[in-house]
N, C-alpha and C. Protein backbone atom coordinates (compact mmCIF):
# COMPACT_ATOMS: atom_id res chain seq x y z
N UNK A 1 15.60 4.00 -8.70
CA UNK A 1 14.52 3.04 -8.60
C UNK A 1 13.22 3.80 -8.34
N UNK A 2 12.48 3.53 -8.97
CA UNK A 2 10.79 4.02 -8.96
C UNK A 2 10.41 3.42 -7.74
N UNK A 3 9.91 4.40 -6.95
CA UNK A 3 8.65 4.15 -5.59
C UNK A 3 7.27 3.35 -5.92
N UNK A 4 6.41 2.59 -5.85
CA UNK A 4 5.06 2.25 -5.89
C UNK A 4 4.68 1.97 -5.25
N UNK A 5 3.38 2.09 -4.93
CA UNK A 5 2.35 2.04 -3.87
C UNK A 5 1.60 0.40 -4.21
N UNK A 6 1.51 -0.13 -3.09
CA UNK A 6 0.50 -1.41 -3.65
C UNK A 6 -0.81 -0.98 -3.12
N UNK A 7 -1.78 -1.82 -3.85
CA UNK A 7 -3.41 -1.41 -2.83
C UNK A 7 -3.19 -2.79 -1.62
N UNK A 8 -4.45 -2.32 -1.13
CA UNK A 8 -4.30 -3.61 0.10
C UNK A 8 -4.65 -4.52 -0.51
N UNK A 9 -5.38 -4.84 -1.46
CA UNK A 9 -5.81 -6.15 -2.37
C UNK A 9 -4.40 -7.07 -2.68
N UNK A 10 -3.44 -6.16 -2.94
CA UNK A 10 -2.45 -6.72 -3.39
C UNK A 10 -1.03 -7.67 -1.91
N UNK A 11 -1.56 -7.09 -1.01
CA UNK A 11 -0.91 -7.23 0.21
C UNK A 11 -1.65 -8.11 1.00
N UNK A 12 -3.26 -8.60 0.82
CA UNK A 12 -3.97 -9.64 1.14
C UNK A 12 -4.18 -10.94 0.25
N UNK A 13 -4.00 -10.82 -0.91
CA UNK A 13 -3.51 -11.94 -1.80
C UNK A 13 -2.18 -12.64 -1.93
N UNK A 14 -1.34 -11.74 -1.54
CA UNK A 14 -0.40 -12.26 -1.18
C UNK A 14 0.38 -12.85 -0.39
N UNK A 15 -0.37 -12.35 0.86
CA UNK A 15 -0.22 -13.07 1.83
C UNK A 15 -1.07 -14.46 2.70
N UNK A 16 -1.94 -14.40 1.31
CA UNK A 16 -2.95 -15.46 1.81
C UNK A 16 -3.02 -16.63 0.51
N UNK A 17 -2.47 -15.99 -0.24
CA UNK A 17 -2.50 -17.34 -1.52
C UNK A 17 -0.76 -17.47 -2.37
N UNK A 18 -0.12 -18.79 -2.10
CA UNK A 18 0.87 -18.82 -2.55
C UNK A 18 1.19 -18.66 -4.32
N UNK A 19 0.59 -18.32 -4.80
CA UNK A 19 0.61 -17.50 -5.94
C UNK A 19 0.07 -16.44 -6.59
N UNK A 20 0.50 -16.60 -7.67
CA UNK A 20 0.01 -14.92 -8.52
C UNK A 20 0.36 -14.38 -8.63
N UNK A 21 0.25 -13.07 -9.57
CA UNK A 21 1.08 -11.59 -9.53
C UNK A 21 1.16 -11.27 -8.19
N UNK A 22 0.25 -11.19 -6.93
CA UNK A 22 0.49 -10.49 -6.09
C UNK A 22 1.96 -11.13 -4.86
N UNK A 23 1.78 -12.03 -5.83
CA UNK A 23 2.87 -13.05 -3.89
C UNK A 23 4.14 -12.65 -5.40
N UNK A 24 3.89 -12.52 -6.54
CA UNK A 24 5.22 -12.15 -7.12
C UNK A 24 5.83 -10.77 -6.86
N UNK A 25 4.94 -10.08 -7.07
CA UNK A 25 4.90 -8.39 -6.34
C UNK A 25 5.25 -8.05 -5.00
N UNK A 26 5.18 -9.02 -4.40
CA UNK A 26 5.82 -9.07 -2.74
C UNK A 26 6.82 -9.46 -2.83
N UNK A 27 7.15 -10.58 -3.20
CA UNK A 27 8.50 -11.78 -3.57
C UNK A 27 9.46 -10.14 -4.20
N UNK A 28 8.96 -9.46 -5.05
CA UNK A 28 10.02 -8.16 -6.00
C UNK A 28 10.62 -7.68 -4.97
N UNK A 29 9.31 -6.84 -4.00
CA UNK A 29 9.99 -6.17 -2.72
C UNK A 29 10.68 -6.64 -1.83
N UNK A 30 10.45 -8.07 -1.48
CA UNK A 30 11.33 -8.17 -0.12
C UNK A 30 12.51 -8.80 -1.08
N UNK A 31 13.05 -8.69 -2.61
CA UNK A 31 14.35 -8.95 -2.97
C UNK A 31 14.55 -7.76 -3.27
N UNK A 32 14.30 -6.82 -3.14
CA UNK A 32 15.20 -5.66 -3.37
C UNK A 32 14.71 -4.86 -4.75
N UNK A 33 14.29 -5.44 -5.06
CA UNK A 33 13.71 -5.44 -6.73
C UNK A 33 12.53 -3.88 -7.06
N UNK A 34 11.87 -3.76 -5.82
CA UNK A 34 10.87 -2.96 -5.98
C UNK A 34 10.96 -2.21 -5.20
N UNK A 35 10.81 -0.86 -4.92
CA UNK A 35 11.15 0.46 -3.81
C UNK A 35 9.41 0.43 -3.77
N UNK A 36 8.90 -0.09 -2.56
CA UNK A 36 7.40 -0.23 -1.72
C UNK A 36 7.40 1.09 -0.72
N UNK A 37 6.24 2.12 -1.01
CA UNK A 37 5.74 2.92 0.10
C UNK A 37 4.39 2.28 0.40
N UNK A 38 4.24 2.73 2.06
CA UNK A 38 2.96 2.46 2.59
C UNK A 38 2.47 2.91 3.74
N UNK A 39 1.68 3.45 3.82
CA UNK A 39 0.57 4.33 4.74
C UNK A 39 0.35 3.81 6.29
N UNK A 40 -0.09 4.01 7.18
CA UNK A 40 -0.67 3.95 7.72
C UNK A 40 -1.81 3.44 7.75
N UNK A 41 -2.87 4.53 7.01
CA UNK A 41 -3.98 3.82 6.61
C UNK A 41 -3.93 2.73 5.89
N UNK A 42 -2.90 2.29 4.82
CA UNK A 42 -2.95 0.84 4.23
C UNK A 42 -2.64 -0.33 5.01
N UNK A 43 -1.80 0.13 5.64
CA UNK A 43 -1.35 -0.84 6.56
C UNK A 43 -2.44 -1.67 7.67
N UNK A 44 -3.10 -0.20 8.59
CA UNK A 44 -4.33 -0.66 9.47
C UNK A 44 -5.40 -1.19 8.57
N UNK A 45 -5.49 -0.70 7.25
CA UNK A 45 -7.07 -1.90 6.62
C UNK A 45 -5.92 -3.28 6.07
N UNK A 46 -5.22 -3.47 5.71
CA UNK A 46 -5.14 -4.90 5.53
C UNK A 46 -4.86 -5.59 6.92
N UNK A 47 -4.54 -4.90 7.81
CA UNK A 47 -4.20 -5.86 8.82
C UNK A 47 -6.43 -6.31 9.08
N UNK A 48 -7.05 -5.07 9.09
CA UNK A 48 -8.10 -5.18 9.19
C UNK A 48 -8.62 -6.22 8.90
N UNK A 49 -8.46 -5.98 7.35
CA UNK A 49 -8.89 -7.40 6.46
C UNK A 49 -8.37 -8.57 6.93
N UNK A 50 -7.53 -8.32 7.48
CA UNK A 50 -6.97 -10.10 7.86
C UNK A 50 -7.45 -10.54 9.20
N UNK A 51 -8.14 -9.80 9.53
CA UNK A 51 -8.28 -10.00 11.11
C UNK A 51 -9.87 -10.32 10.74
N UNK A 52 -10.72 -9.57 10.15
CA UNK A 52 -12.26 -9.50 9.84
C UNK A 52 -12.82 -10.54 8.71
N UNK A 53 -11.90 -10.90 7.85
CA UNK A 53 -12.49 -11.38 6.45
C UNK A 53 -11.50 -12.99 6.63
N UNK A 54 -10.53 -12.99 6.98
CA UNK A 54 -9.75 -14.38 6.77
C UNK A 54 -9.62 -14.84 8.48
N UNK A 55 -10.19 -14.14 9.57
CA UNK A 55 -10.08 -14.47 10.58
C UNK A 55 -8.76 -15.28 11.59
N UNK A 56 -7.58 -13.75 10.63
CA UNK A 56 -6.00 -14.21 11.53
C UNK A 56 -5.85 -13.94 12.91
N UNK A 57 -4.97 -14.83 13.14
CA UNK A 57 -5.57 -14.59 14.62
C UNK A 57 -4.02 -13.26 14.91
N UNK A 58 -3.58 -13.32 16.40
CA UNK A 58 -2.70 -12.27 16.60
C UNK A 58 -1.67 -12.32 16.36
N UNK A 59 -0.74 -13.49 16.19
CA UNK A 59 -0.06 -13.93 15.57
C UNK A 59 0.57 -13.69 14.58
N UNK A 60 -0.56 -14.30 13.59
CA UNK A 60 -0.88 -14.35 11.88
C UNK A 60 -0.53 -12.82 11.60
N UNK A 61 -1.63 -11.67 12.62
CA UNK A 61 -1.22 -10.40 12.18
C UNK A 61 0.01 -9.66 12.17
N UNK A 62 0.61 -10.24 13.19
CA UNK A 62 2.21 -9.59 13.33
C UNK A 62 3.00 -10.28 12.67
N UNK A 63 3.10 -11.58 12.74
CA UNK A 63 4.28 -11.75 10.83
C UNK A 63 3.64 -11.16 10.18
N UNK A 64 2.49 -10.92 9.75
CA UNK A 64 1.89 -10.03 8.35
C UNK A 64 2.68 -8.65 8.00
N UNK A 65 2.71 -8.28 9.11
CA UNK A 65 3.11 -6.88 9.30
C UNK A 65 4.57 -6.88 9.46
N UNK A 66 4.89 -7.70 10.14
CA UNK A 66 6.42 -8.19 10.07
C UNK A 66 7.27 -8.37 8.54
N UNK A 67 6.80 -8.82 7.95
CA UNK A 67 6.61 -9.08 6.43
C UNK A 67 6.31 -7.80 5.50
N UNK A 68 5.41 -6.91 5.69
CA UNK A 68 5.35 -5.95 5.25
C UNK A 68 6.63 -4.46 5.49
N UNK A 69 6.34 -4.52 6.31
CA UNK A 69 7.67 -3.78 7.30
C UNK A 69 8.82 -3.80 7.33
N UNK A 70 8.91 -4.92 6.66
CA UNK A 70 10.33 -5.48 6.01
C UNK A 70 10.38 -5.03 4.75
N UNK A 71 9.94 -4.99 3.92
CA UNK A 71 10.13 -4.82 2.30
C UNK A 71 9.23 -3.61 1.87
N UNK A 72 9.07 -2.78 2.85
CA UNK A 72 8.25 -1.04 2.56
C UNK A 72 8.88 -0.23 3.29
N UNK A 73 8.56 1.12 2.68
CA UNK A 73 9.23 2.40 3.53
C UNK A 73 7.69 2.61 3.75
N UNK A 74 7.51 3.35 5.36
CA UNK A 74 6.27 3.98 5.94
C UNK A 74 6.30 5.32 5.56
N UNK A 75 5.44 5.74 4.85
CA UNK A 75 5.56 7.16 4.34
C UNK A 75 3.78 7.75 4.52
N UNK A 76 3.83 9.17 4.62
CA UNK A 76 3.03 9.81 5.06
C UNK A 76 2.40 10.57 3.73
N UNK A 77 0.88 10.16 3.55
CA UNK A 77 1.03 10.55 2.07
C UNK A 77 0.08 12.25 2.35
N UNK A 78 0.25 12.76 1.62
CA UNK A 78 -0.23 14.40 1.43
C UNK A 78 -0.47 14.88 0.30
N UNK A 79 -1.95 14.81 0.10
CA UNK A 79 -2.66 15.16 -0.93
C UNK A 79 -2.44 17.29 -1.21
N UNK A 80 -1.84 17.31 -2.52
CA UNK A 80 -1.67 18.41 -2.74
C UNK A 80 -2.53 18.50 -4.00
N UNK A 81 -3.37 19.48 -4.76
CA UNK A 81 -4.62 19.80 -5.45
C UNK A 81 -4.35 21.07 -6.54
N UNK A 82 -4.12 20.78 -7.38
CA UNK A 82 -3.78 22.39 -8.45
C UNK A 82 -5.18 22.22 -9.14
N UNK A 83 -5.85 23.41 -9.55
CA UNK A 83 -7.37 23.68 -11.05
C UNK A 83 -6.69 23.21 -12.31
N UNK A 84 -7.26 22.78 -12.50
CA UNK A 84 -6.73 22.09 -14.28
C UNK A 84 -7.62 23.29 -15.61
N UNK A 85 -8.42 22.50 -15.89
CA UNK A 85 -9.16 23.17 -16.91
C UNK A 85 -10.28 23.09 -16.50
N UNK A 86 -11.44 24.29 -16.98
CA UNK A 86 -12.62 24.30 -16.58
C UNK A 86 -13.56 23.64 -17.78
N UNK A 87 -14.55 22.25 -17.33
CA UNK A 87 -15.29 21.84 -18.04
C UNK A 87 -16.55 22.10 -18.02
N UNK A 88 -16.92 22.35 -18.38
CA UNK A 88 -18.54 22.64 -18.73
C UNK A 88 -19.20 23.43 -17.51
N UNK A 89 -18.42 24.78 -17.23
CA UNK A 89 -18.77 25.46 -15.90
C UNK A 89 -18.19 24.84 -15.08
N UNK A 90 -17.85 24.24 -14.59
CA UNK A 90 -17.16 23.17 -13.38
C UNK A 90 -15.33 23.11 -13.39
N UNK A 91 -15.13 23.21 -12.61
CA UNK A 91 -13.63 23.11 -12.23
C UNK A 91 -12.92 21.74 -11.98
N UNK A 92 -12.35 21.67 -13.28
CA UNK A 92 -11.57 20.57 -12.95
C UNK A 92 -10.44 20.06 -11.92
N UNK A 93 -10.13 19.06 -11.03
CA UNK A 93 -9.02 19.77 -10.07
C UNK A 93 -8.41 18.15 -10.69
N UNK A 94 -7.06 18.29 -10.32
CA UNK A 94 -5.89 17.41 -10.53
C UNK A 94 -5.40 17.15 -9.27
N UNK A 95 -5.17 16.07 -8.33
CA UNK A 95 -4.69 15.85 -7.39
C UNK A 95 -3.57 14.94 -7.62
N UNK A 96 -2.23 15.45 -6.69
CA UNK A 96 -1.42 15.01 -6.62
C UNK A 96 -0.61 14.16 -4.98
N UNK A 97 -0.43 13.09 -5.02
CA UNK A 97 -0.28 12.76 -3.90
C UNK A 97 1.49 12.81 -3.29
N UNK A 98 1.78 13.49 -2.44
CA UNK A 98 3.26 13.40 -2.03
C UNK A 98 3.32 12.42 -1.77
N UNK A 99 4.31 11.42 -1.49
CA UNK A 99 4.54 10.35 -0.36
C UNK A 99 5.88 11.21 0.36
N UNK A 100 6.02 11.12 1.52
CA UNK A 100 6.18 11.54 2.42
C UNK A 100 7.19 10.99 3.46
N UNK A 101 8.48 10.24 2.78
CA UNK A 101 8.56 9.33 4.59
C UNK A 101 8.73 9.93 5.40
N UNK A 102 8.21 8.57 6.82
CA UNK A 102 8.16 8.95 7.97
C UNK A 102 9.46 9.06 8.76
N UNK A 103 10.04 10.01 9.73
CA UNK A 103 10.87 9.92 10.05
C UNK A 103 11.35 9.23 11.45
C-alpha cells in the first residue's frame, strides 16, 4: 500500500463539511483503504486552523485529533537535497522528503 500525505486543507474540510473529496479521503483512511502519514507540524496547524478560523472549542479539538490519530501514522519528515542540473548558471536542487515514523 502507497503512503500519502494529506495537506491540512484536506483535514479541515473534512472535518468541517460532511462532504466532498476531502470527508471521502478521510472516510479511505479511517477504512483501511489509504496508508495516511502526518507531521507534527500538520497536525499543530490544522488543529490551529480549527481553533483560529472555525472557532472549535477544546473539545471539538481533541475528537479532531482523535480522529486523525486514528487513521495516520505520525512520522517525522526529513528533507534530504541532491544538485540536479545546472540552469542558466544556477543550480538546480531536487528535494526529497523522507517520512520517517515516529517511534
Amino acid at each position: 500500500m502507497r503512503t500519502v500525505t494529506f495537506d491540512t486543507n484536506v483535514y479541515i474540510s473534512a472535518l468541517n463539511f460532511s462532504r466532498g473529496k476531502p470527508k471521502q479521503l478521510l472516510q479511505l483512511a479511517m477504512d483501511g483503504v489509504l496508508h495516511v502519514a502526518i507531521s507534527d507540524a500538520i497536525m499543530q496547524e490544522v488543529l490551529r486552523v480549527m481553533r483560529e478560523k472555525f472557532h472549535a472549542t477544546p473539545e471539538a479539538l481533541q475528537e479532531a485529533e482523535a480522529i486523525i490519530c486514528a487513521c495516520t501514522e505520525r512520522v517525522i519528515p526529513s528533507l534530504s537535497a541532491r544538485t540536479a542540473d545546472t540552469l542558466d548558471g544556477m543550480t538546480a536542487v531536487i528535494g526529497k522528503t523522507l517520512l520517517v515514523p515516529v517511534a
